[in-house]
Protein backbone atom coordinates (compact mmCIF):
# COMPACT_ATOMS: atom_id res chain seq x y z
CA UNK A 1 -22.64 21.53 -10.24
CA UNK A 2 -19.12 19.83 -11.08
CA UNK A 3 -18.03 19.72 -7.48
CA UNK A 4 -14.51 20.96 -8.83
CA UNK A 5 -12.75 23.68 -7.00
CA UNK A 6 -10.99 27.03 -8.81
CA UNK A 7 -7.23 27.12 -9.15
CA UNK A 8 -4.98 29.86 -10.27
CA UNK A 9 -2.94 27.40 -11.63
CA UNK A 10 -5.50 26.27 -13.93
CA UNK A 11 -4.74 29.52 -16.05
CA UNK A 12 -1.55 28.23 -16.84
CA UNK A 13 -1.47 26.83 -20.04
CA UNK A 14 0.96 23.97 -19.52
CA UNK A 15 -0.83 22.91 -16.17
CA UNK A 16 -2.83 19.74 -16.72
CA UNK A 17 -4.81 19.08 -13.59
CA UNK A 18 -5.08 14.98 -13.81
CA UNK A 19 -1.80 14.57 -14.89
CA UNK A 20 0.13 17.08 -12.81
CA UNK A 21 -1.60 15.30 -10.02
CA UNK A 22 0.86 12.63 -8.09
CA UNK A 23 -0.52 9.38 -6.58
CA UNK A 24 1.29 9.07 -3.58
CA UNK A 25 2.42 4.87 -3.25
CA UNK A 26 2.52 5.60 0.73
CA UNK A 27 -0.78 5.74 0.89
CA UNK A 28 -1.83 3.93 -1.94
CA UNK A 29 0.19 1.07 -2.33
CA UNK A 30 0.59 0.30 1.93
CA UNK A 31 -1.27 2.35 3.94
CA UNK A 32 -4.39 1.86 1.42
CA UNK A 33 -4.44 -1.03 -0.79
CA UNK A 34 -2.16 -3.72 1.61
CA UNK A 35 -4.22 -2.32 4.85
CA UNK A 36 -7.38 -2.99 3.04
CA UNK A 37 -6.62 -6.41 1.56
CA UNK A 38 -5.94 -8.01 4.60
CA UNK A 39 -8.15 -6.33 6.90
CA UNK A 40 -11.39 -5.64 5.37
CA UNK A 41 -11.34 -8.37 1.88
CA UNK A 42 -9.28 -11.27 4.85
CA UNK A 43 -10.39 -10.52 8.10
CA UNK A 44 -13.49 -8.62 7.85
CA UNK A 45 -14.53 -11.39 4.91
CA UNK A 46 -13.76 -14.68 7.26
CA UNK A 47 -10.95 -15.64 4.62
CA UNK A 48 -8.50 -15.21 7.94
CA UNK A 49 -9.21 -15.98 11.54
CA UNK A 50 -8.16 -15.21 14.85
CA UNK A 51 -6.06 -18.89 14.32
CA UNK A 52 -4.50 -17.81 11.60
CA UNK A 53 -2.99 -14.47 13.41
CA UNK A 54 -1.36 -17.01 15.60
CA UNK A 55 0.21 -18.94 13.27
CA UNK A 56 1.45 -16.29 11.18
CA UNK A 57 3.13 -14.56 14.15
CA UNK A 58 4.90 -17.59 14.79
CA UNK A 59 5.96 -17.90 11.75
CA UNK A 60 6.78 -14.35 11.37
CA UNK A 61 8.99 -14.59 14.48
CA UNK A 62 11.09 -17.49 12.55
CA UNK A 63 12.25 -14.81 9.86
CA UNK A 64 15.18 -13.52 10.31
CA UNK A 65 15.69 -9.59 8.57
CA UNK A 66 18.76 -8.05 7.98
CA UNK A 67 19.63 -5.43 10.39
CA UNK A 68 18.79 -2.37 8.55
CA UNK A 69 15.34 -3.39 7.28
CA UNK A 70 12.37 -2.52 9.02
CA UNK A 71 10.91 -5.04 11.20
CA UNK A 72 7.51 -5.56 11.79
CA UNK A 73 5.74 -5.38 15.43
CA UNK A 74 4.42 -8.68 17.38
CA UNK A 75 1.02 -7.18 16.83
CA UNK A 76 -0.67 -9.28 13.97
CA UNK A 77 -2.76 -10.77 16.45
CA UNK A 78 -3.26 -8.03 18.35
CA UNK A 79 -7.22 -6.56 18.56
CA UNK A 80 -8.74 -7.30 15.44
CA UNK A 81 -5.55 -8.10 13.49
CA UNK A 82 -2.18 -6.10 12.37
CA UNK A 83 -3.25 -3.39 14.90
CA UNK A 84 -1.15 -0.11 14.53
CA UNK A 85 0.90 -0.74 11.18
CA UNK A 86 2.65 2.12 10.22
CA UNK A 87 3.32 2.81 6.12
CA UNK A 88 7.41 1.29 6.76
CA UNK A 89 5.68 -1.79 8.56
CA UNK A 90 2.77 -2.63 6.09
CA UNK A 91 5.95 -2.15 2.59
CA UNK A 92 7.90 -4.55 4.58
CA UNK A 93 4.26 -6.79 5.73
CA UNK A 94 3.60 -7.09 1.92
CA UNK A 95 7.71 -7.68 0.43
CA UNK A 96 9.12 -9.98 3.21
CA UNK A 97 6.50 -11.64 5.17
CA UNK A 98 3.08 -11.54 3.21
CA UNK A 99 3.85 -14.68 0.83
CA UNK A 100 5.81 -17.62 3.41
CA UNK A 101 3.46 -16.91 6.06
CA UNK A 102 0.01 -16.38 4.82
CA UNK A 103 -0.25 -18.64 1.20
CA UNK A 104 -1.07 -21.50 2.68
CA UNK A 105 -3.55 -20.01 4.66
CA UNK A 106 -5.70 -18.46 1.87
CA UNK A 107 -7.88 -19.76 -1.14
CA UNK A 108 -6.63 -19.95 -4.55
CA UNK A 109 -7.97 -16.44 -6.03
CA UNK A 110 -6.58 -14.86 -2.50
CA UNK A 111 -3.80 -16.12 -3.31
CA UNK A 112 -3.71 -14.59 -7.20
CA UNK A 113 -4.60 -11.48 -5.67
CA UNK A 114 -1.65 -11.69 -3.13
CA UNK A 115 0.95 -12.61 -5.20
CA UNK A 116 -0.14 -9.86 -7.81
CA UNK A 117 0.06 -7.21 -5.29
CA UNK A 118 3.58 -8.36 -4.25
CA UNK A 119 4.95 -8.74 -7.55
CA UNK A 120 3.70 -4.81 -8.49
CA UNK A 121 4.96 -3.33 -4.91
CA UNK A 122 8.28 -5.25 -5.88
CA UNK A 123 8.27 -4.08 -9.54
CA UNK A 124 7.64 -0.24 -7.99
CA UNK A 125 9.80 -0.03 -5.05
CA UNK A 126 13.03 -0.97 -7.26
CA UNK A 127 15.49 2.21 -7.24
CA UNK A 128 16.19 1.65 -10.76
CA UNK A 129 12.92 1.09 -13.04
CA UNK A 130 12.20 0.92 -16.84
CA UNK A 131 9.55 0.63 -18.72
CA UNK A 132 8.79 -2.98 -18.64
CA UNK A 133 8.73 -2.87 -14.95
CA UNK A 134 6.58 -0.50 -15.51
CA UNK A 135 4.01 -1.76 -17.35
CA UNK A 136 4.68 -4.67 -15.70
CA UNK A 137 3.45 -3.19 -12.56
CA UNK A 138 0.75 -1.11 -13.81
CA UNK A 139 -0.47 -4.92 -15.63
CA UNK A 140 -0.50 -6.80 -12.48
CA UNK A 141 -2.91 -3.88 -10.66
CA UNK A 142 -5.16 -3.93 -13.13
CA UNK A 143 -5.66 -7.49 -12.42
CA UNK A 144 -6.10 -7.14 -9.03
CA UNK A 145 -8.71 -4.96 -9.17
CA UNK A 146 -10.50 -7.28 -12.23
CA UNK A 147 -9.79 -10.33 -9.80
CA UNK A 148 -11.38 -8.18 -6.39
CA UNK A 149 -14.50 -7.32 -8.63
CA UNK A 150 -14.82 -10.94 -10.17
CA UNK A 151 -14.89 -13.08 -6.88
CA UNK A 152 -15.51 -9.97 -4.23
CA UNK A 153 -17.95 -7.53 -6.46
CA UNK A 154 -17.57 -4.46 -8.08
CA UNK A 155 -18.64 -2.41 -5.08
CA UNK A 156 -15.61 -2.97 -3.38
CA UNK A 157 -13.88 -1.38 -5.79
CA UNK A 158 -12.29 1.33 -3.75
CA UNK A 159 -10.61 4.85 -4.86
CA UNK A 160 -7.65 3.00 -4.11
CA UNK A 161 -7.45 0.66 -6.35
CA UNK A 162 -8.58 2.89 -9.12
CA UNK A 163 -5.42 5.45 -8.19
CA UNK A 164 -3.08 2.81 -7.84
CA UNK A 165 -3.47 2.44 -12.08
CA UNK A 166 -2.13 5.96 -12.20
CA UNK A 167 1.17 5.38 -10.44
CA UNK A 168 2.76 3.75 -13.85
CA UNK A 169 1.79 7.49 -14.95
CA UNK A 170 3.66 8.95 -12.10
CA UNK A 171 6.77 7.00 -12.53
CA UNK A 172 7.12 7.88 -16.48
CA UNK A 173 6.75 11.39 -15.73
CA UNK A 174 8.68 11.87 -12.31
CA UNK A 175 10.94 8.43 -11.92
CA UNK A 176 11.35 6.25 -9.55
CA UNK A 177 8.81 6.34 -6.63
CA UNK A 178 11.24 7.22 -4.28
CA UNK A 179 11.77 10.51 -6.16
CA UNK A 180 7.88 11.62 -5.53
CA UNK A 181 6.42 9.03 -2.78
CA UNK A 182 5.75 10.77 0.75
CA UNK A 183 8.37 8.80 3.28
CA UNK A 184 10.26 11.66 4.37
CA UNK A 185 7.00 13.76 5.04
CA UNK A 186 5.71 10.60 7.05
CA UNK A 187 9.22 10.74 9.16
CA UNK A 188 9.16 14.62 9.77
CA UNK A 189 5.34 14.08 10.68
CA UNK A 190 6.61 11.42 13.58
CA UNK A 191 9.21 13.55 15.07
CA UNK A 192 6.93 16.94 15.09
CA UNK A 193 4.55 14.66 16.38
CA UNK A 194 6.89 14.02 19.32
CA UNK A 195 7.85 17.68 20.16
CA UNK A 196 6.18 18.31 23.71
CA UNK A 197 3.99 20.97 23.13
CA UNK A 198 2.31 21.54 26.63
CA UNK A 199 -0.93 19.62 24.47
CA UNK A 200 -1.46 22.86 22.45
CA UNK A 201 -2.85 22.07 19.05
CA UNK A 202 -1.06 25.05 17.16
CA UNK A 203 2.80 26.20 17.33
């Protein structure tokens, strides 16, 4: 048994079924990979602790964002730590806030592994990218998952991190990840989502 389902579309000759597959960066990049660094390698592994929320709230409070960038909520020491991120909240977490209010607080090869992940979600959320960027990008996750398997151990290698070396694939064949990644859907999701709908599950 391969455990691989039938497709029509794997009768058509130009359809190639890894590499017409997209890696959503949504998911990957924020709601995956930056969700799972800081809750389950940080907090889960004692690298963060309920002091540490504290201080980084404070010192999330001192930044001041433009107007039209996304904000994120008072709620990093809230239950067991950045309770209720959305996707937009965990992109801006990891660009704007991550580095001046947590690098002090971590060890040397959290750090590496930090500053990785912000440099590739900075290379790949770029509107205009090229191929050093790219690779650039693609470079700096492979490391991450080398560095999470040298001091954490290979079995926390997740799916994740493993998809996340596609999305250099994804952005030579499609573009930019705002051309393919799955914001919009997210959006549309939250205002269906709000619809009263007399709690019915179906329309």
């Amino acid at each position: 048994m391969n455990l691989v389902r039938w497709t029509e579309l794997l009768r058509l000759p130009y359809f190639n079924p890894i590499r017409h597959c997209v890696v959503d960066p949504v998911h990957n990049l924020f709601l995956g990979i930056a969700s799972w660094i800081v809750k389950r390698l940080w907090i889960d592994g004692g690298k963060i602790s309920k002091d540490d929320f504290k201080i980084m709230e404070k010192r999330a409070e001192a930044i001041k964002l433009p107007a039209d960038m996304g904000r994120i909520p008072n709620k990093i020491s809230t239950g067991e730590g950045f309770f209720g991120f959305t996707a937009d909240q965990w992109k801006t977490f990891i660009l704007v806030y991550s580095t001046p209010i947590m690098w002090d607080l971590l060890s040397v090869n959290d750090r590496e592994i930090l500053g990785n992940f912000v440099r590739a979600c900075s290379l790949l959320v770029c509107r205009i990218i090229n191929t050093n960027k790219i690779n650039e990008a693609h470079n700096r996750l492979l490391k991450i998952g080398q560095l999470i398997e040298e001091h954490y151990g290979e079995n926390l290698i997740t799916p994740n991190i493993h998809l996340s070396l596609h999305i250099a694939e994804c952005c030579r064949d499609y573009g930019p990840i705002y051309s393919f990644w799955c914001y919009s859907f997210e959006q549309m999701n939250g205002i269906l989502g709000k619809y009263f709908n007399n709690e019915c599950l179906g329309f």
